[in-house]
Protein backbone atom coordinates (compact mmCIF):
# COMPACT_ATOMS: atom_id res chain seq x y z
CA UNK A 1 100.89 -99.42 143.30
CA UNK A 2 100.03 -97.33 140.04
CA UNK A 3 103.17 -96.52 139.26
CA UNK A 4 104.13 -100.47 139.67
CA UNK A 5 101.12 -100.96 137.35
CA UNK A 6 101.41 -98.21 135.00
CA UNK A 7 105.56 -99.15 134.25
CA UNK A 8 104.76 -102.67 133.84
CA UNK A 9 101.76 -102.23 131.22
CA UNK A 10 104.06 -99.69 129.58
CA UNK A 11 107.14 -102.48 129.28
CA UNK A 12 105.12 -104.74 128.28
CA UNK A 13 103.61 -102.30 125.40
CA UNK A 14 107.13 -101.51 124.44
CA UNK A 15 109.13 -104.15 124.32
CA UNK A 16 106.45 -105.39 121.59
CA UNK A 17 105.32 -108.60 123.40
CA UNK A 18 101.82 -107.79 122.67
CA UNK A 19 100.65 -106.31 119.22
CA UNK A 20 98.08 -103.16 118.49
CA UNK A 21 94.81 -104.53 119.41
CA UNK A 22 95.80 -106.79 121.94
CA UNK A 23 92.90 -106.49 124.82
CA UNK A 24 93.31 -105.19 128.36
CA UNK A 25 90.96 -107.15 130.41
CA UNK A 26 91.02 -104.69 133.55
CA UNK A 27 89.72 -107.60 135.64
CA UNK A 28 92.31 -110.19 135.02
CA UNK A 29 94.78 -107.15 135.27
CA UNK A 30 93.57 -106.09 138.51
CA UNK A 31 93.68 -109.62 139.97
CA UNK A 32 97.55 -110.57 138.46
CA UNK A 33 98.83 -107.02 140.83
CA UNK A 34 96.04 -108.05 143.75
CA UNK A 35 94.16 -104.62 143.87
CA UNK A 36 91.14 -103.04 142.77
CA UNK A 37 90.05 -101.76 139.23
CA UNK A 38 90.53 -98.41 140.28
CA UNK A 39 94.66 -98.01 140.50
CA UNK A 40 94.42 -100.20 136.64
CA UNK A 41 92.02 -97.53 135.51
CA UNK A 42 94.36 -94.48 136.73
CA UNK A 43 97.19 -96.31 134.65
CA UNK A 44 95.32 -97.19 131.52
CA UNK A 45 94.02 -93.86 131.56
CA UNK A 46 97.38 -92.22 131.62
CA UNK A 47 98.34 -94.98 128.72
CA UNK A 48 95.59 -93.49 126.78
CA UNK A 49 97.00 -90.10 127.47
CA UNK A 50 100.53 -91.09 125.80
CA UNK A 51 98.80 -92.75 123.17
CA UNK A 52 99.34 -96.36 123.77
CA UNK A 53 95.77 -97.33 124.71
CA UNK A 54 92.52 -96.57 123.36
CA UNK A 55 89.07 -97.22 124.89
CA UNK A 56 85.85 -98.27 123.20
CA UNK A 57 82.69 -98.45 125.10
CA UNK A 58 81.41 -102.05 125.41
CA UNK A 59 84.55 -102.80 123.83
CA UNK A 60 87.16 -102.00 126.83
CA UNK A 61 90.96 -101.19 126.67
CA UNK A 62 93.33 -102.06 123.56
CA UNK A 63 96.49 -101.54 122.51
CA UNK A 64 96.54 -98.88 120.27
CA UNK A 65 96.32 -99.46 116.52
CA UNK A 66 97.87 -96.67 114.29
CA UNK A 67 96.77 -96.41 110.78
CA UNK A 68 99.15 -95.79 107.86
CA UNK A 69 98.63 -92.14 107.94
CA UNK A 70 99.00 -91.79 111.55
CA UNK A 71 102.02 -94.33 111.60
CA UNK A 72 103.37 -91.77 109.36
CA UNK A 73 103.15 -88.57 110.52
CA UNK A 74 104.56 -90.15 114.41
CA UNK A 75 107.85 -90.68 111.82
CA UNK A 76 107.46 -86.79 110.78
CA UNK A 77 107.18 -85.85 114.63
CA UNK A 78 110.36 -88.09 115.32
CA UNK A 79 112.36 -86.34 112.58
CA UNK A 80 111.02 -82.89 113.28
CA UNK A 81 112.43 -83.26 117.55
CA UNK A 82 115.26 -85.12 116.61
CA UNK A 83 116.75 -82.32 113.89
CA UNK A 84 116.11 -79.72 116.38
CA UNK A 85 118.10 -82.21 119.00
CA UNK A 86 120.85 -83.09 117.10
CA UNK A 87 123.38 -79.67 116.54
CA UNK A 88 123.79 -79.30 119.98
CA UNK A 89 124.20 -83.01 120.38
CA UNK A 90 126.92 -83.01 117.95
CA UNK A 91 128.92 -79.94 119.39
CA UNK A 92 128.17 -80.41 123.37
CA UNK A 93 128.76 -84.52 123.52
CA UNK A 94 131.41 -85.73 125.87
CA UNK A 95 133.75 -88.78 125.91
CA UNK A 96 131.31 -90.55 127.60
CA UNK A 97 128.51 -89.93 125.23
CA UNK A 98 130.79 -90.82 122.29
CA UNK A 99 131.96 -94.18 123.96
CA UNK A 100 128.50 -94.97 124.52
CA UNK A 101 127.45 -94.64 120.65
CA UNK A 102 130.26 -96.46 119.62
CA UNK A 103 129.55 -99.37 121.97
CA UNK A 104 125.60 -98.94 120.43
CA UNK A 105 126.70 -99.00 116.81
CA UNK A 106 128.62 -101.87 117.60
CA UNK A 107 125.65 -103.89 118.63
CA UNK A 108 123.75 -102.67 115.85
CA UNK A 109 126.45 -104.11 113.54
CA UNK A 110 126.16 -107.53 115.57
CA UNK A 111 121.77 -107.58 115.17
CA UNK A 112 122.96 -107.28 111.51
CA UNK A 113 125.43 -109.63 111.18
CA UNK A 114 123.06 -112.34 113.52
CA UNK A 115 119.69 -110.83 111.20
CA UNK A 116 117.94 -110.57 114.58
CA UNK A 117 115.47 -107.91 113.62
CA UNK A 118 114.11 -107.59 116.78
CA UNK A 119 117.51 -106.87 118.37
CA UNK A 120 117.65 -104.45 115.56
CA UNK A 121 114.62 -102.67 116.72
CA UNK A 122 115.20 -102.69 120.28
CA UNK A 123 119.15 -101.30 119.21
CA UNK A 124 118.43 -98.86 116.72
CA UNK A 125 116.25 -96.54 118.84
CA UNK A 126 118.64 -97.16 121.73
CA UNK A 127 121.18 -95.70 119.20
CA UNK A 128 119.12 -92.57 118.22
CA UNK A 129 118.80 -92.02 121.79
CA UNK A 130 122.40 -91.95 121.86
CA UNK A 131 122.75 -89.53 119.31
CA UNK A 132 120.59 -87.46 120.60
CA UNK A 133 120.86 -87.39 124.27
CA UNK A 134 124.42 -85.37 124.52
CA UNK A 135 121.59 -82.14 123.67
CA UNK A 136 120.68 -81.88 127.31
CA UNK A 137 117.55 -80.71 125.90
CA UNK A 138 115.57 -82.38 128.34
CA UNK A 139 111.83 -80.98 127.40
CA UNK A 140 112.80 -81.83 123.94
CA UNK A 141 113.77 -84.87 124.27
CA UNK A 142 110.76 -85.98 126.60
CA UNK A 143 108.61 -85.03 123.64
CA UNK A 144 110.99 -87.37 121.04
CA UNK A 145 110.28 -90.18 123.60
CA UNK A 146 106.65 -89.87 123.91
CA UNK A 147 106.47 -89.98 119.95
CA UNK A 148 108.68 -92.61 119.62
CA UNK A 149 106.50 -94.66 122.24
CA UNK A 150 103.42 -94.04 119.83
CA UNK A 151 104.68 -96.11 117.17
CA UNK A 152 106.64 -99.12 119.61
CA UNK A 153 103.73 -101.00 119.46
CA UNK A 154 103.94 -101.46 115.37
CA UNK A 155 107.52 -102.55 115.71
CA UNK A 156 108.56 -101.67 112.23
CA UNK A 157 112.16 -102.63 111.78
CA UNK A 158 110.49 -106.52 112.77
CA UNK A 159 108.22 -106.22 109.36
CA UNK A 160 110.60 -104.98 106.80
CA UNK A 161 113.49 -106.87 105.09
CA UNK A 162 116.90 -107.60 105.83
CA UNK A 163 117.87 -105.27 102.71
CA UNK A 164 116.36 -102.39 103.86
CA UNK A 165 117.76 -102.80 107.46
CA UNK A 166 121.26 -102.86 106.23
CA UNK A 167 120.63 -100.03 104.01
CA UNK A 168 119.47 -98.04 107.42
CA UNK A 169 122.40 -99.10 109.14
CA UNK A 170 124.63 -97.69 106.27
CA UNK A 171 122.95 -94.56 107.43
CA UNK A 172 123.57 -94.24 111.20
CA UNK A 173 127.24 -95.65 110.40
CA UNK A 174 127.58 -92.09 108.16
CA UNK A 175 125.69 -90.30 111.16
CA UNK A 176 127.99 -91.78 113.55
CA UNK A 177 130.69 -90.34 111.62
CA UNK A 178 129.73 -87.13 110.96
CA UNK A 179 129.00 -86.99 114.77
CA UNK A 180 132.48 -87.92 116.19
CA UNK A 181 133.43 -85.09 113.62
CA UNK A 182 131.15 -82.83 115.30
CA UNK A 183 130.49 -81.87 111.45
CA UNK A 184 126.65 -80.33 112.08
CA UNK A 185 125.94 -79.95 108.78
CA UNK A 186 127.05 -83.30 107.38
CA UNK A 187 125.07 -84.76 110.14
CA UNK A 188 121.65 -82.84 109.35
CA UNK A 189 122.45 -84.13 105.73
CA UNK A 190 122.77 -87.73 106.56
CA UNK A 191 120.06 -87.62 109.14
CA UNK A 192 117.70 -85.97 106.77
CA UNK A 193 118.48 -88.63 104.05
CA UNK A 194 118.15 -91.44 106.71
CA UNK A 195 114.86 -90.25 107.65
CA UNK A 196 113.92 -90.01 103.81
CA UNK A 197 114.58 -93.27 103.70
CA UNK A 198 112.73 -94.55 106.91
CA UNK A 199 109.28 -92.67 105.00
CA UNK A 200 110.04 -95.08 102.49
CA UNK A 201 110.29 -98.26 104.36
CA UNK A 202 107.53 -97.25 106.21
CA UNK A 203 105.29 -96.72 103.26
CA UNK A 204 106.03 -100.78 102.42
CA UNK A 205 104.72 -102.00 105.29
CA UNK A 206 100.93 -103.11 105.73
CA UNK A 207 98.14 -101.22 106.91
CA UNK A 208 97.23 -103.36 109.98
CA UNK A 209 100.35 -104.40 110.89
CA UNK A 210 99.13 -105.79 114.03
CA UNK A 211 96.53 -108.27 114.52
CA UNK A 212 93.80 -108.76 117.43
CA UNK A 213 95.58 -110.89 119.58
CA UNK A 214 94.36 -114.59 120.70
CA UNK A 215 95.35 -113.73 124.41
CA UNK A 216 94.60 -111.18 126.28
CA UNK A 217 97.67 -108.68 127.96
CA UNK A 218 97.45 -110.20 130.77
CA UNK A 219 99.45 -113.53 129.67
CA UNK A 220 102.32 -111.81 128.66
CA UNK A 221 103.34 -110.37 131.85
């Protein structure tokens, strides 16, 4: 049952349904799976661990809130794993891996063309997975999924324009490119600009980005 519990607060987390500061009641949590507080504990706990929940005493569990700074340097940590992911990537990936970024881009196009920007979100870190899963670097690539877990909560390509979405796009079309080519330099180029450009869209949005939520996590199981 903690595993049940622990993977369904984490969806819930991630998908964005509930923003940073959204409370945890552990009692109505513990009463929607039908067991104690102890199992909801264990999997808040391990939340906490991965950064997704903090804890204040006489204050209970929240979603975590990142500040500015931290929201930041989680975007440094992405770029940092992902550049060390991405050579290999380009050199080792398969048919299969190639068909599947294709088919990714291609729904990144359509969250464009629709200017659904949470299909956007959801799409555009399914494509970086894509890009850089063909590594095999599995402890690596662990690590780029915890960080990029810290900062789901925030959803950031929600709060920024349409503009600077498209202009992001642009980018992983040229890294999708340079990819197929299995051109590793041209890809570190384009990926470094891309993430040059993220810092900057990231810098635009507001500090709290999240707000405290009028229901608890509970109602959006």
């Amino acid at each position: 049952m903690f595993q049940i519990i622990l993977g369904e607060l984490r969806r819930v987390i991630l998908d964005g349904a509930v923003p940073p500061r959204t409370l945890i009641p552990l009692r109505e949590v513990a009463e929607l799976f039908g067991v104690s507080h102890i199992p909801v504990r264990e999997a808040l706990a391990t939340l906490i661990g991965e950064g997704l929940v903090t804890h204040e005493p006489h204050a209970g569990y929240a979603v975590a809130q990142l500040t500015a700074a931290e929201l930041r340097e989680m975007y440094v940590v992405r770029e940092t794993l992902e550049t060390a992911s991405l050579a290999a990537a380009a050199l080792n990936h398969s048919a299969a891996d190639r068909a599947e970024l294709l088919e990714v881009n291609a729904s990144l196009e359509q969250a464009i063309r629709d200017d659904d920007p949470a299909a956007y979100h959801r799409t555009s870190r399914t494509f970086h997975v894509a890009l850089t899963r063909p590594s095999r670097m599995l402890r690596l690539l662990h690590m780029l999924e915890t960080a990029w877990n810290v900062t789901e909560p925030v959803q950031p390509m929600v709060h920024i324009g349409r503009a600077d979405r498209v202009r992001l796009h642009t980018d992983h079309a040229l890294m999708l490119d340079a990819f197929l080519a299995r051109d590793v330099d041209r890809l570190l180029r384009v990926a470094e600009q891309h993430h040059r450009r993220l810092e900057a869209v990231i810098a635009t949005l507001p500090t709290d980005t999240g707000s405290l939520a009028r229901e608890d996590i509970s109602a959006a199981r």
